[in-house]
Protein backbone atom coordinates (compact mmCIF):
# COMPACT_ATOMS: atom_id res chain seq x y z
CA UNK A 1 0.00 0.00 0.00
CA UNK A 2 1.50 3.25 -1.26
CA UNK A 3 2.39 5.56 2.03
CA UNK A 4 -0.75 7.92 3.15
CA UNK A 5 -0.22 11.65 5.12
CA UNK A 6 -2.68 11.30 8.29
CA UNK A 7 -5.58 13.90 8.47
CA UNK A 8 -4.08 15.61 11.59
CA UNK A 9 -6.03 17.81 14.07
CA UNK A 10 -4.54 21.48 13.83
CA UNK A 11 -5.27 21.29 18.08
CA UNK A 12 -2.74 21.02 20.96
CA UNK A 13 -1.66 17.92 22.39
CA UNK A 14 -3.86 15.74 24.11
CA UNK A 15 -3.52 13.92 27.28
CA UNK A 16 -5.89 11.31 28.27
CA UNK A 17 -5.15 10.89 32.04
CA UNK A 18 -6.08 7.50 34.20
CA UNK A 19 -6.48 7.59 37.68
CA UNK A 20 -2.81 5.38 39.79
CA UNK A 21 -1.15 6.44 42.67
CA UNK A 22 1.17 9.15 42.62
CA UNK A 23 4.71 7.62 42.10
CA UNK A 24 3.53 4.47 40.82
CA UNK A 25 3.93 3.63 37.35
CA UNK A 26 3.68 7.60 36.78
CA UNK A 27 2.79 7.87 32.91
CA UNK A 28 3.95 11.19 30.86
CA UNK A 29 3.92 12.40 27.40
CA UNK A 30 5.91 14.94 25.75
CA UNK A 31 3.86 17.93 24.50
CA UNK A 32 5.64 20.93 22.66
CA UNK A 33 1.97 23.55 22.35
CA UNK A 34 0.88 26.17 24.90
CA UNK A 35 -2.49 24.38 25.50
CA UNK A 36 -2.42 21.22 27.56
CA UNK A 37 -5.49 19.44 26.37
CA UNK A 38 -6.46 16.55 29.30
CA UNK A 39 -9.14 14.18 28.65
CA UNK A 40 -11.17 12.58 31.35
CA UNK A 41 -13.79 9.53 31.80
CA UNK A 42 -16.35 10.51 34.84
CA UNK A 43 -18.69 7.62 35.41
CA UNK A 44 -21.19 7.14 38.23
CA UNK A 45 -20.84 4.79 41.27
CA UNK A 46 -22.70 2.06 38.47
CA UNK A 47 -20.28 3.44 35.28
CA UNK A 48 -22.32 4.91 33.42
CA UNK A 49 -20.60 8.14 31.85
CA UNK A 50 -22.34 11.52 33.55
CA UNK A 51 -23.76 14.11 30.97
CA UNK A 52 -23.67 17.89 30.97
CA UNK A 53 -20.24 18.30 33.03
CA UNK A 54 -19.25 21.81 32.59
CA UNK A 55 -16.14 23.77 33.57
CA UNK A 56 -17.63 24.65 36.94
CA UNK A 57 -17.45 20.76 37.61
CA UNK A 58 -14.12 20.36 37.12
CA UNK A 59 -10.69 21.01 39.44
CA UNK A 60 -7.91 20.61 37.42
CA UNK A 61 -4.45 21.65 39.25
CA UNK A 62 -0.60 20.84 38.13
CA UNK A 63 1.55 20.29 40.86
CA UNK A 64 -1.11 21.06 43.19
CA UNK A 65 -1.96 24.47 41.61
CA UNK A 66 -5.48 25.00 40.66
CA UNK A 67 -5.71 25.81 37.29
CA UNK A 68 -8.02 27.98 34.69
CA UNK A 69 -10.25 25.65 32.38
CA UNK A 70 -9.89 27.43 29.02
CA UNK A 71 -11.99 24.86 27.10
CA UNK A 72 -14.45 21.96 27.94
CA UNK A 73 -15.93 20.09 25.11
CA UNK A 74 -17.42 16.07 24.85
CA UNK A 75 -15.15 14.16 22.87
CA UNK A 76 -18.03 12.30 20.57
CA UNK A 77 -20.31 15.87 19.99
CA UNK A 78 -20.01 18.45 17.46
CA UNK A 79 -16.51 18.82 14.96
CA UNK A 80 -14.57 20.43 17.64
CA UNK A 81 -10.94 19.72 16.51
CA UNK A 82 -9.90 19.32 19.94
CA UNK A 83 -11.75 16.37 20.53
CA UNK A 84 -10.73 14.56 17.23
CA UNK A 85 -9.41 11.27 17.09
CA UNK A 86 -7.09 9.27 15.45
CA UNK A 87 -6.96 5.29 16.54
CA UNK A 88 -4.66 2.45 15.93
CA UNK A 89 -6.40 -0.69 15.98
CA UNK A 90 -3.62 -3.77 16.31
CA UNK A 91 -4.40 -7.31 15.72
CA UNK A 92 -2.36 -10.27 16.78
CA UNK A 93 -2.03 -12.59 13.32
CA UNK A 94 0.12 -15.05 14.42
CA UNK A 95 -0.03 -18.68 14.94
CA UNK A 96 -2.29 -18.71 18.21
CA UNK A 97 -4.56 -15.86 16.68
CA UNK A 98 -5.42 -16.26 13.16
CA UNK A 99 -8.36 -18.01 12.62
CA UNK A 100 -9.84 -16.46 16.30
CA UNK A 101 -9.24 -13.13 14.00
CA UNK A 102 -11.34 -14.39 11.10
CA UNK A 103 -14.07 -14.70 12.64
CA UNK A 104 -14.22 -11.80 14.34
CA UNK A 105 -13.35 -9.68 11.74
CA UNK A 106 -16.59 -8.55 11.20
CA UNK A 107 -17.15 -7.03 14.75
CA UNK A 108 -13.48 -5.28 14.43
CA UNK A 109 -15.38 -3.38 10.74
CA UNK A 110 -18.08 -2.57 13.14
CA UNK A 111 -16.48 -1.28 16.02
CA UNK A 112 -13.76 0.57 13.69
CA UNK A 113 -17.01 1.89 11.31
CA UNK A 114 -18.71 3.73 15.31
CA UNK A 115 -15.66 5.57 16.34
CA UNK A 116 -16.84 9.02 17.52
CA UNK A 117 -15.06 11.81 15.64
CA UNK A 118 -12.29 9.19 14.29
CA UNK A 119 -9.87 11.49 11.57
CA UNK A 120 -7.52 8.94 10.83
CA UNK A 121 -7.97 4.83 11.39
CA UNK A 122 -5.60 2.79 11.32
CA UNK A 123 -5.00 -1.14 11.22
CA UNK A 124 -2.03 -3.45 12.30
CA UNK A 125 -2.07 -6.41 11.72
CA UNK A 126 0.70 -7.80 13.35
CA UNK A 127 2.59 -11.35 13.82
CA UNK A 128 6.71 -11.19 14.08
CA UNK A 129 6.18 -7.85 11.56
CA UNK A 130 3.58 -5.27 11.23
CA UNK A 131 1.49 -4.58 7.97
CA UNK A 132 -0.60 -1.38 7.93
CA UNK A 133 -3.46 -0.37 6.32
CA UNK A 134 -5.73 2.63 6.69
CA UNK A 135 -9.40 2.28 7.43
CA UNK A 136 -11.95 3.06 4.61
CA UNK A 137 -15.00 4.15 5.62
CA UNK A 138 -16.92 3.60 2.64
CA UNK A 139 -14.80 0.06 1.59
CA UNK A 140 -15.19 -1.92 5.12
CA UNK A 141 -14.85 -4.81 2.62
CA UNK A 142 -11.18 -3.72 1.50
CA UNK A 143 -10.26 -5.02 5.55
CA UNK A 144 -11.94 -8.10 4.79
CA UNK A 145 -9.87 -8.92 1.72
CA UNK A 146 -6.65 -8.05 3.39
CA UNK A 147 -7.72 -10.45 6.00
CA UNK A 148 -8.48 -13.37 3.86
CA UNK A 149 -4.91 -13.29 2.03
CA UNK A 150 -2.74 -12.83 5.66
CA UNK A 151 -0.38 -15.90 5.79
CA UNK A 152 -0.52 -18.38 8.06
CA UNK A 153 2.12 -18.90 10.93
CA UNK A 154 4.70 -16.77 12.61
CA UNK A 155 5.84 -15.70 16.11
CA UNK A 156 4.53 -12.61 18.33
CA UNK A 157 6.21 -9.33 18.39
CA UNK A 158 3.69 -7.56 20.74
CA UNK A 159 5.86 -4.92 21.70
CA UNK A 160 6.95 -4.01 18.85
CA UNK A 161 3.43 -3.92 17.02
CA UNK A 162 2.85 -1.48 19.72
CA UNK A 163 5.80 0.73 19.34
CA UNK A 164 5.85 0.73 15.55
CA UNK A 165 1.82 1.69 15.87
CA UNK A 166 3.10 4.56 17.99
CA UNK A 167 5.58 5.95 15.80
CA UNK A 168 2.46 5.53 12.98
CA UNK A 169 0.62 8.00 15.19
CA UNK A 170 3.73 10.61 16.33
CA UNK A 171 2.35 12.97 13.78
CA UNK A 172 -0.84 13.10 15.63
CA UNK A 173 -1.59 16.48 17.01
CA UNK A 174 -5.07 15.22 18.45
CA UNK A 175 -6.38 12.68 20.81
CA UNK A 176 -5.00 9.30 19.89
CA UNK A 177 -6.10 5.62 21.66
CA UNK A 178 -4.82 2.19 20.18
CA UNK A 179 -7.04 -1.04 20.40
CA UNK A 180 -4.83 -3.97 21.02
CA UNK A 181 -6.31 -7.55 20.30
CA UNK A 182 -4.09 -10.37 21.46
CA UNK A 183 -3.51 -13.28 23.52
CA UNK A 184 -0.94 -11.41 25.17
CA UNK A 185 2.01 -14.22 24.59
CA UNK A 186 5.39 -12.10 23.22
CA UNK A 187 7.83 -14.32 21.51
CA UNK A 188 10.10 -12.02 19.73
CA UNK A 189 10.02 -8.36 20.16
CA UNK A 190 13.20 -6.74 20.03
CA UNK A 191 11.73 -3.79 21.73
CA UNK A 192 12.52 -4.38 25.63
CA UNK A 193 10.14 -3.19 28.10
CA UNK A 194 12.11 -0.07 29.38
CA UNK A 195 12.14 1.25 25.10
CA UNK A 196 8.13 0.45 25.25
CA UNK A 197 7.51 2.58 28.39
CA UNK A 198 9.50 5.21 27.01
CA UNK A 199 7.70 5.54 23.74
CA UNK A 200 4.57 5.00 25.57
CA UNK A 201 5.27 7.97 27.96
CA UNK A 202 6.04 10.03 24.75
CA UNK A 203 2.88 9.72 23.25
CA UNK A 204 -0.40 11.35 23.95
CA UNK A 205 -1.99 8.22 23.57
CA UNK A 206 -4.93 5.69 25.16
CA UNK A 207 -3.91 2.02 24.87
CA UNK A 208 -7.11 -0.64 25.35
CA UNK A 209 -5.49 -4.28 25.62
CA UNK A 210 -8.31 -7.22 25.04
CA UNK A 211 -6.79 -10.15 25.75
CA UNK A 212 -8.17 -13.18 24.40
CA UNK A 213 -7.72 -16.92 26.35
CA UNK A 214 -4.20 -18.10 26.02
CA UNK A 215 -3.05 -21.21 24.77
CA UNK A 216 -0.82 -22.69 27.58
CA UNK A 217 2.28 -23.97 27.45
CA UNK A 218 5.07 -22.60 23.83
CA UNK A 219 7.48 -20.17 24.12
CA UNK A 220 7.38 -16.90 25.72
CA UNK A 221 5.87 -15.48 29.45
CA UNK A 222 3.67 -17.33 31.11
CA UNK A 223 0.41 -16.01 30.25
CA UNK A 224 -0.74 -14.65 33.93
CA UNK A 225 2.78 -12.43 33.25
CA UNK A 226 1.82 -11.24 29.61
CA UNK A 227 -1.55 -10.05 31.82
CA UNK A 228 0.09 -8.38 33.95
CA UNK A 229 2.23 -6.68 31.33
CA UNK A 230 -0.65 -5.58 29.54
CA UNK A 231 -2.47 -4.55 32.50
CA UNK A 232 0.59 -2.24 33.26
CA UNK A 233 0.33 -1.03 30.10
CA UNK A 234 -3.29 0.34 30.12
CA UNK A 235 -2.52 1.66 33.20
CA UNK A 236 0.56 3.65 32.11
CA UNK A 237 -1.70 5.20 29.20
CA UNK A 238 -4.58 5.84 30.95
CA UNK A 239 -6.61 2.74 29.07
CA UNK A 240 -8.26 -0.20 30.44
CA UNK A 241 -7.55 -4.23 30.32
CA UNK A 242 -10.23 -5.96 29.34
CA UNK A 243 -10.29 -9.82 29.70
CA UNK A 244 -12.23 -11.68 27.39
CA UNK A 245 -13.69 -15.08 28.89
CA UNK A 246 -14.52 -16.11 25.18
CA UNK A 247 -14.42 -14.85 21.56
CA UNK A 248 -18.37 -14.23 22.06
CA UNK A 249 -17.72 -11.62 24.46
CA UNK A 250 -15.41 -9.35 22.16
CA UNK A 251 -19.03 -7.38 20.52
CA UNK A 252 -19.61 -6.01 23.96
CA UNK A 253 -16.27 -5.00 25.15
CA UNK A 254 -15.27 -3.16 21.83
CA UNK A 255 -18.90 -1.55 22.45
CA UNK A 256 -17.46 -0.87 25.86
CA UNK A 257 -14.18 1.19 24.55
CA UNK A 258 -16.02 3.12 21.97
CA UNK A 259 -18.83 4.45 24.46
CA UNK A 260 -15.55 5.33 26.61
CA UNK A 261 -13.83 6.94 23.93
CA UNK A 262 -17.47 8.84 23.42
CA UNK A 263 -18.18 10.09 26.63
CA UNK A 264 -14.85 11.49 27.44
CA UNK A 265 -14.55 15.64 28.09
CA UNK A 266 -11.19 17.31 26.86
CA UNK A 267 -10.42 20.10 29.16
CA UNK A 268 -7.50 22.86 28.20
CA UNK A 269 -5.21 24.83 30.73
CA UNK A 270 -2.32 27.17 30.09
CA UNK A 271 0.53 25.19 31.88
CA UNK A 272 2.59 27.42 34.07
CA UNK A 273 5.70 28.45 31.89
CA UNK A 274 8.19 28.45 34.92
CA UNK A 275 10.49 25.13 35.64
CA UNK A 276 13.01 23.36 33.50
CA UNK A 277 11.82 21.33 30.40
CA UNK A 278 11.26 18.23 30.01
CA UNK A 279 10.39 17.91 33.93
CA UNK A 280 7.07 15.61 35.04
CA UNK A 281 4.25 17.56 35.82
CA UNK A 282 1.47 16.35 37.96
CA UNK A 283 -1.61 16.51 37.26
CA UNK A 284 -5.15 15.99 39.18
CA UNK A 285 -8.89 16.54 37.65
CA UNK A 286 -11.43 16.44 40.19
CA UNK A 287 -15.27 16.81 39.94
CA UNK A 288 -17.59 18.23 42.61
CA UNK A 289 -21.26 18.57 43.40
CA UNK A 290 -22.32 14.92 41.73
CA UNK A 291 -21.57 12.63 44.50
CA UNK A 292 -19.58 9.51 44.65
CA UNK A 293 -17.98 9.38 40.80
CA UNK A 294 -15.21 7.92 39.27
CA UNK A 295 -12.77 10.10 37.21
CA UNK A 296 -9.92 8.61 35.39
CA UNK A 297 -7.27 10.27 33.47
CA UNK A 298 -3.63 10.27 33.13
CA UNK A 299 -1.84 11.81 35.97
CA UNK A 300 1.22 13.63 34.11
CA UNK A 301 2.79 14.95 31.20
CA UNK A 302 6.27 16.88 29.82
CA UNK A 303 6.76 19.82 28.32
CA UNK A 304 9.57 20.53 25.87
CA UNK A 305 11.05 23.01 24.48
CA UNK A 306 10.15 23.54 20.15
């Protein structure tokens, strides 16, 4: 496939925060604009997503100083360019995962077609290498054929799928998340854990792991480790793990991430200009006046200088 330029929202960078402890597992990005553009999920005590926040909701301070909410839009409303999105979807090809893949390849079209304000879709299909292809809207069917001639076989690279689908993405100016189907098992990535969790912290990014049922025994970490790894992961980004107990249950849970990705808000602050670049600054979004919620975002970011 001949090399395609990414539709790229003309907006600051923006940082989808998740709710961890301060200290632990502390995610960042790098963001070179004035704006710092933070989005946050605020669910009810059930999870369902709470309508008609507005800035009055919201405290939003960096390093524990309260700062001035200069926009507050909904991610999935309207053609605001600050809640645009571009997503990665990633899907594990190899040996343990093919055929699971075919037959949900329908449901992936589906879930891909619903994304709220999607600019730019992209899909990896991945095994020991990564082949890309960009969404089409109006040729779902173009997926399906690229699915049908993938070749059977080969090892998993999962960290690698993830860091080449990041560097696929760098360009991004908006809010970015990455859908990562897999079993989880990683064979042979040359990408070691410490390069991943750098790129990871680089990128304004939301990763969404669904791990499919592994196949015991082969090569690679046990899969309770490759869990935990992609657990971390979501974590570090500001996503969610989800689990799947069967292939049945993968309809729902991509349901699940795109009424996530839909009922975020993207809230914009000034960041204080003072302090040396490239230092980690914390930040905490909290709502009032709604009772017991749950808010998650990520809880820091960099600044660097242009």
């Amino acid at each position: 496939m001949a090399p395609h330029s990414p539709r790229l929202a003309a907006v600051s960078l923006a940082v989808g925060l998740a709710a961890a402890p301060a200290g632990a597992g502390q995610a960042v990005f790098s963001a070179q604009t004035s704006l710092v553009n933070v989005a946050v999920t605020v669910e009810d005590a059930k999870g369902r997503p709470i309508d008609g926040l507005t800035p009055r909701d919201f405290v939003v301070t960096e390093d524990g100083r309260r700062q001035k909410i200069e926009m507050c839009a909904r991610m999935g409303k309207g053609a605001n360019q600050s809640t645009s999105l571009d997503v990665a979807l990633l899907v594990d090809t190899s040996d343990s995962m093919l055929e699971t893949l075919r037959r949900s390849q329908d449901v992936a079209v589906r879930f891909l077609s619903s994304l709220p304000n999607a600019q730019e879709i992209i899909v990896v299909f991945f095994d020991q290498t990564q082949r890309l292809e960009h969404f089409d809207r109006e040729h779902p069917e173009a997926l399906f054929e690229r699915v049908r001639t993938l070749p059977e076989g080969g090892n998993t690279a999962v960290r690698d799928a993830i860091a080449f689908s990041l560097r696929a993405l760098s360009a991004s100016n908006g809010r970015s998340a990455l859908v990562l189907l897999t079993d989880g098992i990683d064979t042979v990535s040359a990408t070691d854990p410490a390069a991943l969790d750098r790129a990871v912290q680089s990128h304004a990014v939301t990763i969404y792991p669904v791990a499919y049922p592994a196949s015991p025994g082969g090569d690679g970490p046990d899969p309770q480790e490759a869990l935990k790894e992609l657990a971390r992961l979501a974590q570090v980004s500001g996503g969610r793990l989800f689990k799947l107990p069967s292939e049945a249950a993968l309809p729902g849970v991509l349901d699940e991430i795109a009424a996530d990705l839909r009922s975020q808000y993207v809230l914009g602050f000034t960041p204080d200009a003072s302090g040396a670049p490239g230092r980690v600054r914390k930040i905490s979004v909290k709502v009032s006046g709604h009772g017991k919620v749950v808010v998650r975002h990520r809880v820091g970011y960099r600044l660097q200088q242009s």
